[in-house]
Structures are given as structure tokens and as C-alpha cells.
Protein backbone atom coordinates (compact mmCIF):
# COMPACT_ATOMS: atom_id res chain seq x y z
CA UNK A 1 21.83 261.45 -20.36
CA UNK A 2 22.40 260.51 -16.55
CA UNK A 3 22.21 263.32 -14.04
CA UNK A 4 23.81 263.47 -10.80
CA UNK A 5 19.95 262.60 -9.19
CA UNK A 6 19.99 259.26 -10.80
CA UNK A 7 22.91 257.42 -8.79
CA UNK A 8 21.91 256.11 -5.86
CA UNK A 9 23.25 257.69 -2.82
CA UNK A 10 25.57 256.46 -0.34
CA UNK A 11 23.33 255.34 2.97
CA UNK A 12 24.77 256.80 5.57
CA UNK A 13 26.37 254.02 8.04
CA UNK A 14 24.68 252.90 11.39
CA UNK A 15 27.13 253.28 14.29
CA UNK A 16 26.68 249.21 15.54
CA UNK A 17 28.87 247.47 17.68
CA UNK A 18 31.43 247.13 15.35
CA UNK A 19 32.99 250.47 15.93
CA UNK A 20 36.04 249.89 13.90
CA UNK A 21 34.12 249.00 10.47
CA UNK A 22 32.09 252.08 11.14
CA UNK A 23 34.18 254.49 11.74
CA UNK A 24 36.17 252.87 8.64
CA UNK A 25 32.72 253.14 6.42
CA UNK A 26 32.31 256.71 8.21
CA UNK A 27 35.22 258.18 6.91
CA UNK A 28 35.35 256.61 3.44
CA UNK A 29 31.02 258.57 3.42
CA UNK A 30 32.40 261.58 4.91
CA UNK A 31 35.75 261.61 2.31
CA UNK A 32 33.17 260.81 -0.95
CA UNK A 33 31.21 264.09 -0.09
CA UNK A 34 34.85 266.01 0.53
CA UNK A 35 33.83 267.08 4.41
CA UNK A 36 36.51 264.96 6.03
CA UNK A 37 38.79 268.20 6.39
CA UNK A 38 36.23 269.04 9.40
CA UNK A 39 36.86 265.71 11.64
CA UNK A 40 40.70 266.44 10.99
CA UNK A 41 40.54 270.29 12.26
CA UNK A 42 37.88 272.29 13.99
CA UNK A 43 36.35 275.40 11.83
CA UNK A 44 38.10 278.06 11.59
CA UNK A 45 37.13 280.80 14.32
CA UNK A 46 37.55 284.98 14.40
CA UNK A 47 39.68 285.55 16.66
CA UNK A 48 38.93 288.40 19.19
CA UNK A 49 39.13 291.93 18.00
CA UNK A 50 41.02 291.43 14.59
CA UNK A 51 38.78 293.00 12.02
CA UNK A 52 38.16 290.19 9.37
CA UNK A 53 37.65 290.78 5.57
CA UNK A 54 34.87 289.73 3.54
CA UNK A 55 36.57 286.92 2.02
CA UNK A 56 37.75 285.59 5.42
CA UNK A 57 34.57 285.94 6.62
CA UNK A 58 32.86 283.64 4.09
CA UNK A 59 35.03 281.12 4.85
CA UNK A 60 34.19 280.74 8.29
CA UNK A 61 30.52 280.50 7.14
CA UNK A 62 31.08 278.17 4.62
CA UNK A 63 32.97 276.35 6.97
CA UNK A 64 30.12 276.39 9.78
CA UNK A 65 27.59 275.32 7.41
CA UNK A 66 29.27 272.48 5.98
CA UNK A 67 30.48 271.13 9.88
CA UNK A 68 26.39 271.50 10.32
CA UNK A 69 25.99 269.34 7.26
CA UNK A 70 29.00 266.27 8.88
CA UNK A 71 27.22 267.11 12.48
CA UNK A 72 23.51 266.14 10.83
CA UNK A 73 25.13 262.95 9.03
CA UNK A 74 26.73 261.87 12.36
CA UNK A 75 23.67 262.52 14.14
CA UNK A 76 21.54 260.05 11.73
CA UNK A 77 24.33 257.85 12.21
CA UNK A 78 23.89 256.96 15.54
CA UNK A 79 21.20 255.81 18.51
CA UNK A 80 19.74 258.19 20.70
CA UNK A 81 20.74 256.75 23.80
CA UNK A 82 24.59 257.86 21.91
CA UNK A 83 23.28 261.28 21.02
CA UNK A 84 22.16 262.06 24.80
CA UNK A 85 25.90 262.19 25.77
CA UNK A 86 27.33 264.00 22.93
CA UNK A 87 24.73 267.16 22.61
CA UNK A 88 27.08 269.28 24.10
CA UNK A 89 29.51 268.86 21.54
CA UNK A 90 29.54 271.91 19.04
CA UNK A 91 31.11 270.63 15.77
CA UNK A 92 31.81 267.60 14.26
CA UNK A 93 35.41 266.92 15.28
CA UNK A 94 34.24 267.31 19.00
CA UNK A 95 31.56 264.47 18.39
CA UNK A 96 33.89 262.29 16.31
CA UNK A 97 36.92 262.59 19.27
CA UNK A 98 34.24 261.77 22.18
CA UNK A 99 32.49 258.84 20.05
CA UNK A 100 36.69 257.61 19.15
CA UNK A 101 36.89 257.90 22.71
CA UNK A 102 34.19 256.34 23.95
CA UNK A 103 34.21 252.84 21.79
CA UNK A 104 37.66 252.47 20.62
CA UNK A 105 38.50 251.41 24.51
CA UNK A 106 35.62 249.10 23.87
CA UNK A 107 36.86 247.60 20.64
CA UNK A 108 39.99 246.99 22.22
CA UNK A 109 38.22 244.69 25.28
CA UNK A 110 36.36 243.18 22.60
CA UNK A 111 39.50 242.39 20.20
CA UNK A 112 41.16 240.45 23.20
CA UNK A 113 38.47 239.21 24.04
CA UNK A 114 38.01 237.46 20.83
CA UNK A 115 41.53 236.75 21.07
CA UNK A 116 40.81 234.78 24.00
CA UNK A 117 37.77 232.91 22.79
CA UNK A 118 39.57 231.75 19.55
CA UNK A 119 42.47 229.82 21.60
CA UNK A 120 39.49 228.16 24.00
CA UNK A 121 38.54 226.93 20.98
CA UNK A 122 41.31 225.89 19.36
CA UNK A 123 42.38 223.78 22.41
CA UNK A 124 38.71 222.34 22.69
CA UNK A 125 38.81 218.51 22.60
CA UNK A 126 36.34 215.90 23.64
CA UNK A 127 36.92 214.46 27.10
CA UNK A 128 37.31 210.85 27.70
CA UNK A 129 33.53 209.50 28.79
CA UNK A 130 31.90 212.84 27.80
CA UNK A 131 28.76 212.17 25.48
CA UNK A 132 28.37 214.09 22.39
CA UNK A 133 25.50 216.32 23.79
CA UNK A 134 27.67 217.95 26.55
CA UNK A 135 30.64 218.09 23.59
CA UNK A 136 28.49 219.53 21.38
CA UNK A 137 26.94 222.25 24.28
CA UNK A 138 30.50 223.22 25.33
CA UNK A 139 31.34 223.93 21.99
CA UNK A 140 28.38 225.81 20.45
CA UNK A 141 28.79 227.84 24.05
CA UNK A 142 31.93 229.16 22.92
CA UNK A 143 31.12 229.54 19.08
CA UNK A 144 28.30 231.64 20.12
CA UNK A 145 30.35 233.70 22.43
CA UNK A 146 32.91 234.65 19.52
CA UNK A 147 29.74 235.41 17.42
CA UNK A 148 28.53 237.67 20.34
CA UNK A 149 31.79 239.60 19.89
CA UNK A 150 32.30 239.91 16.35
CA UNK A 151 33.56 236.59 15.18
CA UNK A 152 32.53 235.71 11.97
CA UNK A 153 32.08 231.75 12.85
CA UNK A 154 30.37 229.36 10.00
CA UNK A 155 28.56 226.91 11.25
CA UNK A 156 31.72 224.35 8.92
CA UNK A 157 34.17 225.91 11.04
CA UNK A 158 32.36 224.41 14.19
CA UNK A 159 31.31 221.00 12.40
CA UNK A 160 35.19 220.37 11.26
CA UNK A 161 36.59 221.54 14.88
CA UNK A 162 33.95 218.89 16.29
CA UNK A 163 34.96 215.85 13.38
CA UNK A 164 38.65 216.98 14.28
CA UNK A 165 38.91 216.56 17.90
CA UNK A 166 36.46 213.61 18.61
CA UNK A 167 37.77 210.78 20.97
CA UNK A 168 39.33 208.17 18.63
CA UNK A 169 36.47 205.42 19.56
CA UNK A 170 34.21 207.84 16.85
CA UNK A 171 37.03 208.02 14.29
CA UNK A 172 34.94 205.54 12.25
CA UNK A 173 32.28 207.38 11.82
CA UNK A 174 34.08 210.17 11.80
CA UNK A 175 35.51 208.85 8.42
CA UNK A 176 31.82 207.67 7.37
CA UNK A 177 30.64 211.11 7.87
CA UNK A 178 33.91 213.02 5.98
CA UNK A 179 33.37 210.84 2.92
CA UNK A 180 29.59 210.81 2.83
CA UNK A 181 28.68 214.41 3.07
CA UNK A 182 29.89 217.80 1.31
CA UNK A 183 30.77 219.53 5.17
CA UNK A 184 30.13 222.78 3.79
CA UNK A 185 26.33 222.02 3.33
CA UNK A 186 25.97 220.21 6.65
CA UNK A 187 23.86 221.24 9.29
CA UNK A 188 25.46 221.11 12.84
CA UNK A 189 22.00 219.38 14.29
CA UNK A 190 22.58 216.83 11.32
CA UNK A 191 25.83 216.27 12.13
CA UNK A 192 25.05 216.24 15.85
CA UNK A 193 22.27 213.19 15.20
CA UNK A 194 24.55 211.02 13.20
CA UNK A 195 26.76 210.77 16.18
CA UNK A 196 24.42 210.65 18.86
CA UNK A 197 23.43 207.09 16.60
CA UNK A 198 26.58 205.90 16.50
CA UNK A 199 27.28 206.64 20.72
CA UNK A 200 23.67 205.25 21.28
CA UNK A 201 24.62 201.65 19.22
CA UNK A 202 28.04 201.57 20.56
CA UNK A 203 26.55 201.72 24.34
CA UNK A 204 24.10 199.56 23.56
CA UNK A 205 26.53 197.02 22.21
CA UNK A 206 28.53 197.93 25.64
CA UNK A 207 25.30 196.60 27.45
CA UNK A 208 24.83 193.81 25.32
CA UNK A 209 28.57 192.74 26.12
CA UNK A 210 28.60 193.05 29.36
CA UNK A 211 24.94 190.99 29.83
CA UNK A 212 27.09 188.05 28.24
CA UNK A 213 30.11 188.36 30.36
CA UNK A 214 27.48 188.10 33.59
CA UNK A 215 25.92 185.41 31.91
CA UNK A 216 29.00 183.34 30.92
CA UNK A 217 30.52 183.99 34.31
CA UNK A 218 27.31 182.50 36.43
């Protein structure tokens, strides 16, 4: 018969830069082991002269020893450059409020700036006379930036932005490439050589033109 020692336990979440998702994955660790009543409220305290009964007073020390048990957790959850500026917090709600405080601003800044990165690259389109390497640098640039800040970008989500908003004089193989590959298995360098080929053929063909023209017109 299965005792409560052979489930696996919950790991306790690593406070990343993704402050939303943990503080999300905190709370749903902190609900499964019922101490989430101690982020909502502090611990009950005696107040000053009032005599306190037995009962009363087991509360309180219940309550203190299970907002030592949500302090540990929180403490194993984070860095210790974090814990250096939260040690004089005394329970758990006081460490949960600063840490709120402290990176929520931040996951706002970095929400926008997503925000911001997403319509750069929604409007990015390939210049007339750029060559694919400096399209392909200004767009990995900003793909990498939204990863940076907690974009989830796929390396297809790049590869059909790039197919998408080529210059028309690659719609060929543009086409060539759509039909002859499965996109979601294709590598961005692989994608990158194919068209490299094609600008390298159709320059040389520009060369080869305009040796003729020279040659025609002497």
C-alpha cells in the first residue's frame, strides 16, 4: 500500500527572472502544503498586557512555527544576493510584500518591453539593396532580444517572418524553399545558405549582364 513517503515531492520553485510564473508556481507550492494563510495575513501577535489563555497561546505558536516553515521555503527559493536585502524581514508576508515589490515593477518594464520588441518585429522587412547577411543580423538581433526578455521565439517563427518579408526579386526561391522543406524542421543557418546561393548567382548573373552590355556597346 502507498504511503505518503512514496510521492514525490513538490521541488520548491527557483525565483528566476520570470517573476510572474514564480510567484504563480509559489503560491500554487505554498497553497498544496495549506501555509498560504501566512502570505495573506501576518501571525497573530499578544497584544500588550491582555492575559492570553492556553488555547490562544498555542495558536500563536503554531502559527510562528509554521511562518518559520513558508520563511525556510522562501529562503531556498531564492539567490543570495536576494536574501542579503530581505534578512530583516521577520515573517513570511514581510518577505513576500518586499520581493512583490521589488520585481513586479520589473516585470512590468520587461512586459512593455516585450511589447515593444514584438511590433519591431512585426514591421521588419528587407530593405531594397540590403544582402541577406545584414537581413538576417537585424533580425536574429531582435529575436534574441525578445528571448532575452522572456519571449518564447522558435527559431520557425523567425524563418517564416524572414520567407514573408523578403524583397520580391527572392520570391522564387522563396516559393522553392516553402514547397521543398517541412519549415518547422528547418534550421535558420540552412535557410540562411540557400539564399545567400540564390543572391550570390543572381549578382553574378548581374555581372555577367552588364560585361555584355560593355561589350556590345564598344
Amino acid at each position: 500500500m502507498a504511503t505518503e513517503s512514496n510521492f514525490v515531492q513538490p521541488a520548491i520553485p527557483k525565483l528566476d527572472a520570470h517573476y510572474d510564473h514564480w510567484c504563480m508556481l509559489m503560491e500554487n507550492f505554498l497553497r498544496s502544503k495549506e501555509y498560504w494563510n501566512l502570505i495573506e495575513q501576518e501571525i497573530p501577535i499578544a497584544e500588550a498586557g491582555v492575559e492570553l489563555t492556553e488555547g490562544q497561546k498555542k495558536v500563536i505558536e503554531d502559527a510562528k512555527l509554521k511562518d518559520l516553515k513558508v520563511k525556510n521555503y522562501l529562503f531556498q527559493a531564492i539567490d543570495r544576493s536576494v536574501l542579503e536585502t530581505i534578512l530583516n524581514k521577520d515573517t513570511a508576508k514581510s518577505i513576500w510584500d518586499s520581493l512583490k515589490q521589488k520585481y513586479q515593477g520589473t516585470a512590468r518594464v520587461q512586459r512593455a518591453q516585450r511589447q515593444a520588441l514584438r511590433k519591431e518585429f512585426e514591421m521588419l522587412n528587407m530593405k531594397v539593396g540590403e544582402y541577406v547577411n545584414e537581413y538576417f543580423a537585424r533580425t536574429l538581433t531582435i529575436a534574441n532580444k525578445m528571448r532575452v526578455h522572456g519571449e518564447k521565439m522558435e527559431d520557425v517563427v523567425v524563418i517564416e517572418k524572414i520567407l514573408r518579408s523578403m524583397t520580391p526579386k527572392f520570391d522564387y526561391v522563396v516559393c522553392s524553399i516553402e514547397e521543398s522543406n517541412d519549415l518547422d524542421t528547418l534550421s535558420i543557418d540552412v535557410l540562411q545558405s540557400s539564399l545567400l546561393v540564390h543572391e550570390q548567382r543572381m549578382n553574378g548573373h548581374l555581372v555577367e549582364e552588364q560585361a555584355l552590355k560593355v561589350t556590345y556597346e564598344d
